[in-house]
C-alpha atoms as a PDB file:
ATOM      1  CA  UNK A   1    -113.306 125.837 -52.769  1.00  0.00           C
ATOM      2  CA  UNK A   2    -113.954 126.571 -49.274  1.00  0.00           C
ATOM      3  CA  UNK A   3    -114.938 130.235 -48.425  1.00  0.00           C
ATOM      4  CA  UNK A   4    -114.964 131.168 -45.029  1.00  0.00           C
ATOM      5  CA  UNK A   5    -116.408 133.832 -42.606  1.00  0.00           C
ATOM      6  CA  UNK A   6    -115.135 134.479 -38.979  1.00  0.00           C
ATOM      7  CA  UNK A   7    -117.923 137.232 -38.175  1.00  0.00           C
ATOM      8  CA  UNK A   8    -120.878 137.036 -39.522  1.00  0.00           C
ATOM      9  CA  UNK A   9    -121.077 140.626 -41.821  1.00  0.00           C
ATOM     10  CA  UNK A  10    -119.237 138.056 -44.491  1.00  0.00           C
ATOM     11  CA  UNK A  11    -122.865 136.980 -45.046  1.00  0.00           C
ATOM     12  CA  UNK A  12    -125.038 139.993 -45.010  1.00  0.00           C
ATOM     13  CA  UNK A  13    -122.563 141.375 -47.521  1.00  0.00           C
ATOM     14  CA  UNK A  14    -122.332 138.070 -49.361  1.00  0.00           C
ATOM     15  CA  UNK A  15    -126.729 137.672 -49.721  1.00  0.00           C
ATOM     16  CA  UNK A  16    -126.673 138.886 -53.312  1.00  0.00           C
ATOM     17  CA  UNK A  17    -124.345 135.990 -54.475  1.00  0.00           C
ATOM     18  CA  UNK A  18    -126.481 133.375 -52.239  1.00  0.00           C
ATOM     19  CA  UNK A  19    -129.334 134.448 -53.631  1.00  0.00           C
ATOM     20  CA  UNK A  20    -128.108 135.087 -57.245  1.00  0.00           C
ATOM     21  CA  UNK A  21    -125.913 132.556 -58.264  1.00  0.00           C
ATOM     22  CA  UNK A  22    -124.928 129.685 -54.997  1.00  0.00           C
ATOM     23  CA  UNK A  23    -128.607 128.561 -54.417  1.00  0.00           C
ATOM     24  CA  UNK A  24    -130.322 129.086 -57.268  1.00  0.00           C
ATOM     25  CA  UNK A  25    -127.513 128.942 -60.044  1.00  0.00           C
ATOM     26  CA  UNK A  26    -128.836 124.977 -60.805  1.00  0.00           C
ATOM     27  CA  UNK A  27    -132.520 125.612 -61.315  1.00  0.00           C
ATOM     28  CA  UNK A  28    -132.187 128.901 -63.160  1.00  0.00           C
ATOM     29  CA  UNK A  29    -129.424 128.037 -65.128  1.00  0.00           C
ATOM     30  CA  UNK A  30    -128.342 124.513 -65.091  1.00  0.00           C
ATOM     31  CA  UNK A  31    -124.869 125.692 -63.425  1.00  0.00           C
ATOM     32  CA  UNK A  32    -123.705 123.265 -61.026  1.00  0.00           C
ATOM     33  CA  UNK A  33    -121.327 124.494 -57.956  1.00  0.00           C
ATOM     34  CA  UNK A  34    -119.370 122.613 -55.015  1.00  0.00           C
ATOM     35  CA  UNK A  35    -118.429 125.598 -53.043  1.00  0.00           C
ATOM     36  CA  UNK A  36    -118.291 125.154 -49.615  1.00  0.00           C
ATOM     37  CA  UNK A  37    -119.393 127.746 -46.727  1.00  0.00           C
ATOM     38  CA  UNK A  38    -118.037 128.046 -43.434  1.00  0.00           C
ATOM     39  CA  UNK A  39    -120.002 130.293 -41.473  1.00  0.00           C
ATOM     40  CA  UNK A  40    -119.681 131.491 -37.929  1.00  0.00           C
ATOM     41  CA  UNK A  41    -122.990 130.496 -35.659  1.00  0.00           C
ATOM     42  CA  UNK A  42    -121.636 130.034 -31.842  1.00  0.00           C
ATOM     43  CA  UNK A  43    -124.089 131.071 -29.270  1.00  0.00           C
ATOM     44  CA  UNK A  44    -121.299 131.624 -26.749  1.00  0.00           C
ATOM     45  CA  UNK A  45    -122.266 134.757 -25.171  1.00  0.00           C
ATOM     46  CA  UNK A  46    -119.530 136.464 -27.917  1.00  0.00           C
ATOM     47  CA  UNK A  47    -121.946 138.958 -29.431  1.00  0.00           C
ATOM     48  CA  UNK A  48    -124.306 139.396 -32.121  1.00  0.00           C
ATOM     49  CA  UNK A  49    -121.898 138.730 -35.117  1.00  0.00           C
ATOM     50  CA  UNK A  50    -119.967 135.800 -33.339  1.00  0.00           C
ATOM     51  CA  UNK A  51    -123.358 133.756 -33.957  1.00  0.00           C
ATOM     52  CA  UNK A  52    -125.011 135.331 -37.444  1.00  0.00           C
ATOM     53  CA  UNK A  53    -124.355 132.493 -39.750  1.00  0.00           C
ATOM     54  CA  UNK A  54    -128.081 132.969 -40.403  1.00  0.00           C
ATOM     55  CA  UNK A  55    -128.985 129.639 -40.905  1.00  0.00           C
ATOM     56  CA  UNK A  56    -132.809 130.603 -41.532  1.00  0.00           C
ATOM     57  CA  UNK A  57    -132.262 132.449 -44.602  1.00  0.00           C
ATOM     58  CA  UNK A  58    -130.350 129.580 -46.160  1.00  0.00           C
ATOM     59  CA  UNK A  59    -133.154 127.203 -45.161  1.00  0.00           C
ATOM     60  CA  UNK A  60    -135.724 129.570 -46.676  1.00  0.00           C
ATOM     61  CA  UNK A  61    -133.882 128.704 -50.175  1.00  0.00           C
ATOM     62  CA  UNK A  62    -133.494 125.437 -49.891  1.00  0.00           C
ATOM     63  CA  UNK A  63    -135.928 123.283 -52.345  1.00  0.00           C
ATOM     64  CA  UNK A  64    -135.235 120.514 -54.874  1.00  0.00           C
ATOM     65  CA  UNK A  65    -132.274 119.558 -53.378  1.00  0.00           C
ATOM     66  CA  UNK A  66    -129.894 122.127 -54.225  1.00  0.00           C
ATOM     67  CA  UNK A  67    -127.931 122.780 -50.873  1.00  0.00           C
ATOM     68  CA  UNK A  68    -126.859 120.771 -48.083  1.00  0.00           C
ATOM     69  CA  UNK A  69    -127.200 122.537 -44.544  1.00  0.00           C
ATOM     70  CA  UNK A  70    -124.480 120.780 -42.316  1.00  0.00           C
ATOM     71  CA  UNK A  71    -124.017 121.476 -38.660  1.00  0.00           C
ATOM     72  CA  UNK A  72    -121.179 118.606 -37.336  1.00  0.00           C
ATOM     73  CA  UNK A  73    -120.586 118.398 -33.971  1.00  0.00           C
ATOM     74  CA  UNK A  74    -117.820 115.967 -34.091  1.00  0.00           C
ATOM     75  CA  UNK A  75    -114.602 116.321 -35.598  1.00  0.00           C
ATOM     76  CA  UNK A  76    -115.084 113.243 -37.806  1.00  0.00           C
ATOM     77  CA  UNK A  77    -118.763 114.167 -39.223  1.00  0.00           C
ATOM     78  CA  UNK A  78    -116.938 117.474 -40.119  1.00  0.00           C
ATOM     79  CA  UNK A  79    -114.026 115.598 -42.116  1.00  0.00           C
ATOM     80  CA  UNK A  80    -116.903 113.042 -43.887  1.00  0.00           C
ATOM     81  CA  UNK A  81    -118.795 115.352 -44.806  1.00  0.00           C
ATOM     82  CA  UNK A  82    -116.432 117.784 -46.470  1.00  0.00           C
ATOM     83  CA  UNK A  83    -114.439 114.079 -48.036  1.00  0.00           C
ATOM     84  CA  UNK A  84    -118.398 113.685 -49.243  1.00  0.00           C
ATOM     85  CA  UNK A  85    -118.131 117.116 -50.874  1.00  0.00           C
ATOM     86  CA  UNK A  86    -115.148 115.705 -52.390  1.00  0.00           C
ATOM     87  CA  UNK A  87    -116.051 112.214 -53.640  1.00  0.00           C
ATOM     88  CA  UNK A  88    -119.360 112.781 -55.146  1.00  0.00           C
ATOM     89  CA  UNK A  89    -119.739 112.596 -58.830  1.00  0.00           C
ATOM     90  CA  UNK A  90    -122.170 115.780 -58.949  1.00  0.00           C
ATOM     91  CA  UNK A  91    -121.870 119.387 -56.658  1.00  0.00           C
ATOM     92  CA  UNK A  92    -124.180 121.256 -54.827  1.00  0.00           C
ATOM     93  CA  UNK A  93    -123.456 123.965 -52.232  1.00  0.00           C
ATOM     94  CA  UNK A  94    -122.264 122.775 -48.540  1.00  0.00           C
ATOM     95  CA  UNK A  95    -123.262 125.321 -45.844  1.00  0.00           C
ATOM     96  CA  UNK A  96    -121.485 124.757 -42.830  1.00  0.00           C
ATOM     97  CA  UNK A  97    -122.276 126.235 -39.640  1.00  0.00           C
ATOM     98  CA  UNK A  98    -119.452 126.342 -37.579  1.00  0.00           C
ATOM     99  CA  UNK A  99    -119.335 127.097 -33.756  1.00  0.00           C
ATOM    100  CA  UNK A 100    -115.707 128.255 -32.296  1.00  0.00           C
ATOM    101  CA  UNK A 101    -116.243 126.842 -29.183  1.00  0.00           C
ATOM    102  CA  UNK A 102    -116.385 123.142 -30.435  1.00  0.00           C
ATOM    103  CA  UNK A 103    -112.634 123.688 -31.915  1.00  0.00           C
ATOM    104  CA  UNK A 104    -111.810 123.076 -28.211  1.00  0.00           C
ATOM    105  CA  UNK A 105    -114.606 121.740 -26.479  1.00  0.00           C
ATOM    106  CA  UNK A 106    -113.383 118.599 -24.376  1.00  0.00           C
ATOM    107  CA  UNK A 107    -116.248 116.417 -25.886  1.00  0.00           C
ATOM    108  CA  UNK A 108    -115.939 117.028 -29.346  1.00  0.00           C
ATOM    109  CA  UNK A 109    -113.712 114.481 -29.713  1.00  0.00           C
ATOM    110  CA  UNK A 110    -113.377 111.488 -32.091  1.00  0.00           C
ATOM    111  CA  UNK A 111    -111.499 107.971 -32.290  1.00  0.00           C
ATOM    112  CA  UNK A 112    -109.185 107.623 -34.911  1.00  0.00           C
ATOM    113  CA  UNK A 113    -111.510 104.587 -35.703  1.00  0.00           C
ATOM    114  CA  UNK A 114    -114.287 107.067 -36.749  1.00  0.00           C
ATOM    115  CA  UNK A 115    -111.887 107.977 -39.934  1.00  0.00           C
ATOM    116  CA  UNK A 116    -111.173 104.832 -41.206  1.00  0.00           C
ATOM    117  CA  UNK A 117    -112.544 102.272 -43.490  1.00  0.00           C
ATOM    118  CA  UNK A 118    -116.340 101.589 -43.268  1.00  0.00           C
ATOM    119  CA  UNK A 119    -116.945 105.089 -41.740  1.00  0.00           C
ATOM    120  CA  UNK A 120    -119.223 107.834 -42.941  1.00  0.00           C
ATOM    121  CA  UNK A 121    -121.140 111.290 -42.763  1.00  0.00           C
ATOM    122  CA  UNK A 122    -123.722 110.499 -40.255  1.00  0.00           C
ATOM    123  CA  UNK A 123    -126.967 112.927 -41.098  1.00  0.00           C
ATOM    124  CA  UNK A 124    -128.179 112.050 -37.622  1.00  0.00           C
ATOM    125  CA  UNK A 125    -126.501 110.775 -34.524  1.00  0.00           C
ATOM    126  CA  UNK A 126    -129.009 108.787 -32.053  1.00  0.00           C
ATOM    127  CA  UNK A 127    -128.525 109.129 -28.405  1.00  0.00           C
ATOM    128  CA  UNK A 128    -127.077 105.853 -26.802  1.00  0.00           C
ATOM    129  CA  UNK A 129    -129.715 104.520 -24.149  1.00  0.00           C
ATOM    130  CA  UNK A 130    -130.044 101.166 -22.530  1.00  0.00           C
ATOM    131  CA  UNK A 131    -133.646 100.949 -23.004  1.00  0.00           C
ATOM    132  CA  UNK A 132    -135.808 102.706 -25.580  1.00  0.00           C
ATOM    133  CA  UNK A 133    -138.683 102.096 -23.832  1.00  0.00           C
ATOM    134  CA  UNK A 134    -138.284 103.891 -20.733  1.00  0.00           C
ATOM    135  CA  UNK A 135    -137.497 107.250 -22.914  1.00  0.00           C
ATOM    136  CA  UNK A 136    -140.560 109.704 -22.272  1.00  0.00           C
ATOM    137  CA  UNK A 137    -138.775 112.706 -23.890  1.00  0.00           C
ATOM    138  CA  UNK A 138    -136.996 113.050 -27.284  1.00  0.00           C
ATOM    139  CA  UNK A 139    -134.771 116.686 -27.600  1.00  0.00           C
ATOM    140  CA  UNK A 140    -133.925 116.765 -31.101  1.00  0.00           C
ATOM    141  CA  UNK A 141    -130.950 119.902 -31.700  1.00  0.00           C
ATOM    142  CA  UNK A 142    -128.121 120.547 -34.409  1.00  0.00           C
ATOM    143  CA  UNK A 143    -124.469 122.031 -33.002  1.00  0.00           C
ATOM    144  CA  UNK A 144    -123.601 123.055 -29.727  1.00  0.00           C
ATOM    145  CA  UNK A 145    -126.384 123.192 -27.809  1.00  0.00           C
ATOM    146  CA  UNK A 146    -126.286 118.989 -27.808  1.00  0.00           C
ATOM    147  CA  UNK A 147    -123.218 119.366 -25.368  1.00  0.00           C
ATOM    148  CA  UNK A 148    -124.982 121.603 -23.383  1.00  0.00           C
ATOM    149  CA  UNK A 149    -128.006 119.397 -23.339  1.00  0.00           C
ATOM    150  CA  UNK A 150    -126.139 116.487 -22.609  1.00  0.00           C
ATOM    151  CA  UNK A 151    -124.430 117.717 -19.596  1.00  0.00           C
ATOM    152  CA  UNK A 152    -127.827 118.845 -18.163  1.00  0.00           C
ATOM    153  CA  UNK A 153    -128.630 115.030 -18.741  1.00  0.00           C
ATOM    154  CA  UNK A 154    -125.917 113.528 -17.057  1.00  0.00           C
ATOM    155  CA  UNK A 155    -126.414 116.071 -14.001  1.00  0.00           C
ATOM    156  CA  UNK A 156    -129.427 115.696 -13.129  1.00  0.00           C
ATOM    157  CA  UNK A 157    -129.217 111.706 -14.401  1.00  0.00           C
ATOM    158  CA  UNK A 158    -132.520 111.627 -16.726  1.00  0.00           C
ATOM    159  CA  UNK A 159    -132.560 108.150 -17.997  1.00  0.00           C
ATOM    160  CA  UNK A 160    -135.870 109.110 -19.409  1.00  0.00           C
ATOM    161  CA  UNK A 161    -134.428 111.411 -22.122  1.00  0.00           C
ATOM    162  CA  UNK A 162    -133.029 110.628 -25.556  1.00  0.00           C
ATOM    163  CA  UNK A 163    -131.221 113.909 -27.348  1.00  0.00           C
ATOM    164  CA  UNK A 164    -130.643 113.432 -30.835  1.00  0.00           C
ATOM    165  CA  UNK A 165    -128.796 115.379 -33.384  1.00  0.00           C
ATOM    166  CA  UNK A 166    -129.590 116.730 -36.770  1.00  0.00           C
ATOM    167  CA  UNK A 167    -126.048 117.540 -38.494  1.00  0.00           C
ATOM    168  CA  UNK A 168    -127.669 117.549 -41.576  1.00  0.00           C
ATOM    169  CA  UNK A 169    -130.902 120.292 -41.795  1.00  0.00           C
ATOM    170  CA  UNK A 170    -131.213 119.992 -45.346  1.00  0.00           C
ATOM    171  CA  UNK A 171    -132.189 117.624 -47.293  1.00  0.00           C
ATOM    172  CA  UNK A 172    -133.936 116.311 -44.102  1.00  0.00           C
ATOM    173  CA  UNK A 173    -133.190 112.861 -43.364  1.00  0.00           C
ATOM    174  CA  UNK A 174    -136.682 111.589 -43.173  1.00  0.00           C
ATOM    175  CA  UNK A 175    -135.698 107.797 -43.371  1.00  0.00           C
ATOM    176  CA  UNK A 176    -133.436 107.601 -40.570  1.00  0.00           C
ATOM    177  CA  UNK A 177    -136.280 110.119 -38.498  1.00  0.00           C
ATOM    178  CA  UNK A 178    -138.659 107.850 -39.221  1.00  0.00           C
ATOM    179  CA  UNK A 179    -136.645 104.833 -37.724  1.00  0.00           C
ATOM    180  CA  UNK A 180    -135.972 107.143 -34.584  1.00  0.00           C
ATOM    181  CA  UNK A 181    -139.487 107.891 -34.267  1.00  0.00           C
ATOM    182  CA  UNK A 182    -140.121 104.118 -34.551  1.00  0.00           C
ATOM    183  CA  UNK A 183    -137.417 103.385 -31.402  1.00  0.00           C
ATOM    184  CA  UNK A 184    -138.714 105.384 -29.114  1.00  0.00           C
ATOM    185  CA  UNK A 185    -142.512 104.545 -28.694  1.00  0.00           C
ATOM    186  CA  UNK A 186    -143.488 105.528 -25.584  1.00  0.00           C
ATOM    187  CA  UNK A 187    -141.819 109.024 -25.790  1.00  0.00           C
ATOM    188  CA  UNK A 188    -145.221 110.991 -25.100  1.00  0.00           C
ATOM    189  CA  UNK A 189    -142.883 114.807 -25.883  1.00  0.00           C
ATOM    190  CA  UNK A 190    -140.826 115.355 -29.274  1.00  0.00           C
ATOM    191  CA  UNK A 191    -138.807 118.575 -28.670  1.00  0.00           C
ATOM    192  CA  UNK A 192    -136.824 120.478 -30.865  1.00  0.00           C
ATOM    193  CA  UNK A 193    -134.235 122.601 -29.138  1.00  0.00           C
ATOM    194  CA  UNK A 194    -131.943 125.624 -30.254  1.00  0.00           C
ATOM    195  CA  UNK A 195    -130.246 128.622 -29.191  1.00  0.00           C
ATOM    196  CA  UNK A 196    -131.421 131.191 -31.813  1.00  0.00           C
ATOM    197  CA  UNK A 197    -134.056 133.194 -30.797  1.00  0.00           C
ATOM    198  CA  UNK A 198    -137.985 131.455 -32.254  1.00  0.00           C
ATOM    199  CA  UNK A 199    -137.641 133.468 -35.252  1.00  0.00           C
ATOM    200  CA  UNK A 200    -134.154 132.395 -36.509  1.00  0.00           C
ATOM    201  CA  UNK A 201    -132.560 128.847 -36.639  1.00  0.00           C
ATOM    202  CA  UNK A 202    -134.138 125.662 -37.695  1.00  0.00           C
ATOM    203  CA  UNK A 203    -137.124 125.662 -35.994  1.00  0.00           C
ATOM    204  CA  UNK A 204    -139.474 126.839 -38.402  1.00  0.00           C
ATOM    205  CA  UNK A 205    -138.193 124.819 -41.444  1.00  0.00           C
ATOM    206  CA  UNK A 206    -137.728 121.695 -39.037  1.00  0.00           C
ATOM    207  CA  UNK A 207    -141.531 121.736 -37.679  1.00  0.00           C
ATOM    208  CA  UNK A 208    -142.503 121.981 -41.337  1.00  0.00           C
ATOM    209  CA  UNK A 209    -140.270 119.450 -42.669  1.00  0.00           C
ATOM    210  CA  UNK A 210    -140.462 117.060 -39.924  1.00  0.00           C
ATOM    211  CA  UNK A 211    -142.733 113.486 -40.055  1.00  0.00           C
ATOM    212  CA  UNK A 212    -143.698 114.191 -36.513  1.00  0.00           C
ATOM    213  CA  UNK A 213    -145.306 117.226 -34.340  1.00  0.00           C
ATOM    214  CA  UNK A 214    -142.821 119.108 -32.622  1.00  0.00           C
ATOM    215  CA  UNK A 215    -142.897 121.386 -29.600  1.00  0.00           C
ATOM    216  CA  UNK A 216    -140.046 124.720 -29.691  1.00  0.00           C
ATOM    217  CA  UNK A 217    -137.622 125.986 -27.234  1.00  0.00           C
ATOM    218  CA  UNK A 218    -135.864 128.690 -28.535  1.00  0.00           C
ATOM    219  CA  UNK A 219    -134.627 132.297 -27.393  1.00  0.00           C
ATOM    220  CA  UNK A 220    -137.973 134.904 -27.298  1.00  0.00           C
ATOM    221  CA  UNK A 221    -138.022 136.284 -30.913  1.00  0.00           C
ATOM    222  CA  UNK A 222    -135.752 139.254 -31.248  1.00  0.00           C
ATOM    223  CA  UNK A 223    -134.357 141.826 -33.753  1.00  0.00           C
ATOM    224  CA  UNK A 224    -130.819 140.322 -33.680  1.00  0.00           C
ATOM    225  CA  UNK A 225    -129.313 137.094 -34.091  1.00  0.00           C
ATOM    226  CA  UNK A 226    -127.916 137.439 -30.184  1.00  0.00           C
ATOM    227  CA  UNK A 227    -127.321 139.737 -26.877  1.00  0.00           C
ATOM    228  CA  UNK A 228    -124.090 141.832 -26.669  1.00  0.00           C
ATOM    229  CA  UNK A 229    -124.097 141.288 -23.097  1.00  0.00           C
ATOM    230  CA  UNK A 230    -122.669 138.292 -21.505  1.00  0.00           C
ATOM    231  CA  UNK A 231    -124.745 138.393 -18.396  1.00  0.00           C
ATOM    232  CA  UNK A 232    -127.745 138.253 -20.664  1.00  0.00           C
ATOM    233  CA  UNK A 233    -126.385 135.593 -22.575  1.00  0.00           C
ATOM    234  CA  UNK A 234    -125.623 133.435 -20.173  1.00  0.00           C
ATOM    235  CA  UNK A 235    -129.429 133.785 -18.421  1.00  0.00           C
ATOM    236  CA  UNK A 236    -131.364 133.111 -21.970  1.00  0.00           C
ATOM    237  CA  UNK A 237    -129.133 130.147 -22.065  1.00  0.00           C
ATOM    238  CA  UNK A 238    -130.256 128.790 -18.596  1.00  0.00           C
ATOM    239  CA  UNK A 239    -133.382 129.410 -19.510  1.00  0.00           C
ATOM    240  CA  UNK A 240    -133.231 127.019 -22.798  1.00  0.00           C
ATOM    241  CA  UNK A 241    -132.343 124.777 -20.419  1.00  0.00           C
ATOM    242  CA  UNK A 242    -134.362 124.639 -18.070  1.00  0.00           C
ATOM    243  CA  UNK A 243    -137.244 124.419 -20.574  1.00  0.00           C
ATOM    244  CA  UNK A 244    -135.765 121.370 -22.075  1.00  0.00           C
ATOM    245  CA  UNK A 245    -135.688 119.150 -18.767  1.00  0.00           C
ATOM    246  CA  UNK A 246    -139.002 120.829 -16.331  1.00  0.00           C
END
């Protein structure tokens, strides 16, 4: 069962169930449920409800593994993970936040290869670097912002930055952190990157969560989830930016 939202009032309307019965139906009740949420969370200078999945208030109600917070940026960690959903011989909630722009993004792209036998959901995906040791700054992210990041990368050619990406926020993947933190040893900043303003997204839970101190670039905190104005948008997203790579 798949329930999807294309603005995000679907969820403010929708809280009482969340709260009620989706995260908390297991630990209350013993109730098990598989449904699956698509929610809309593009920071694409659309408006406020184009990017109010609210991904904060799921993350505040996640404990004991009973939800799985999901932000694919490929189009074949989108189809494991919901095969995953699938497959598994017990169900908890999926949450996935789902930016528009990505359904025809150039780069968000996969090999057929990617599908096939041997594949998988991949809770992180590690940058590709010749040399570990010449990394001085890690940007960790989740979603869209990676393609952002990574464009900023290839302009301005930093070989001495590694972006990595979390597609799955909860349950944190500490293992496979851990083994990232062991690659890249002489990586003196650990930065964790979004697009929601500092009081929304990931951040918080992340630099709670996380094995590691983290620094935060974010949006200044704000009342809603995004600007109506494009020009605005488009300025606070520079910003990020810049911030990642001075």
């Amino acid at each position: 069962m798949i329930w999807e939202a294309q603005f995000g009032d679907f969820i403010n309307e929708a809280q009482t169930i969340v709260d009620q019965f989706i995260a908390s139906g297991e630990t209350k009740w013993k109730v098990m449920n598989g449904v699956v949420l698509f929610l809309p969370h593009g920071y694409e200078g659309q408006g406020p409800e184009h990017s109010s999945g609210r991904m904060e208030r799921f993350l505040s109600l996640c404990a004991d593994n009973n939800m799985q917070i999901v932000n694919a940026t490929t189009p074949a960690n989108f189809f494991h993970v919901l095969r995953r959903q699938v497959i598994r011989p017990f169900r908890k909630p999926l949450v996935i936040f789902t930016p528009k722009s990505l359904l025809r993004h150039s780069q968000s792209v996969s090999k057929i290869d990617d599908f096939g036998p041997g594949t998988r959901f991949q809770e992180v995906i590690d940058d590709v670097v010749e040399d570990p040791q010449i990394i001085k700054r890690v940007l960790l992210c989740s979603g869209k912002v990676y393609y952002d990041l990574s464009d900023r990368k290839k302009k301005e050619q930093r070989n001495d930055v590694a972006i990595v990406r979390c597609e799955q926020i909860y349950p944190l993947p500490t293992e496979l952190w851990n083994a990232i933190i062991s690659k890249y040893t002489r990586a003196g900043r650990w930065i964790w990157v979004q697009e929601e303003p500092e009081n929304m997204g990931a951040w918080t839970f992340i630099a709670r969560k996380f094995p590691w101190p983290l620094e935060g670039i974010s949006r200044k905190e704000s009342s809603t989830t995004a600007t109506g104005f494009a020009e605005q948008h488009e300025k606070e997203q520079k910003q990020i930016l810049d911030k990642a790579f001075a």
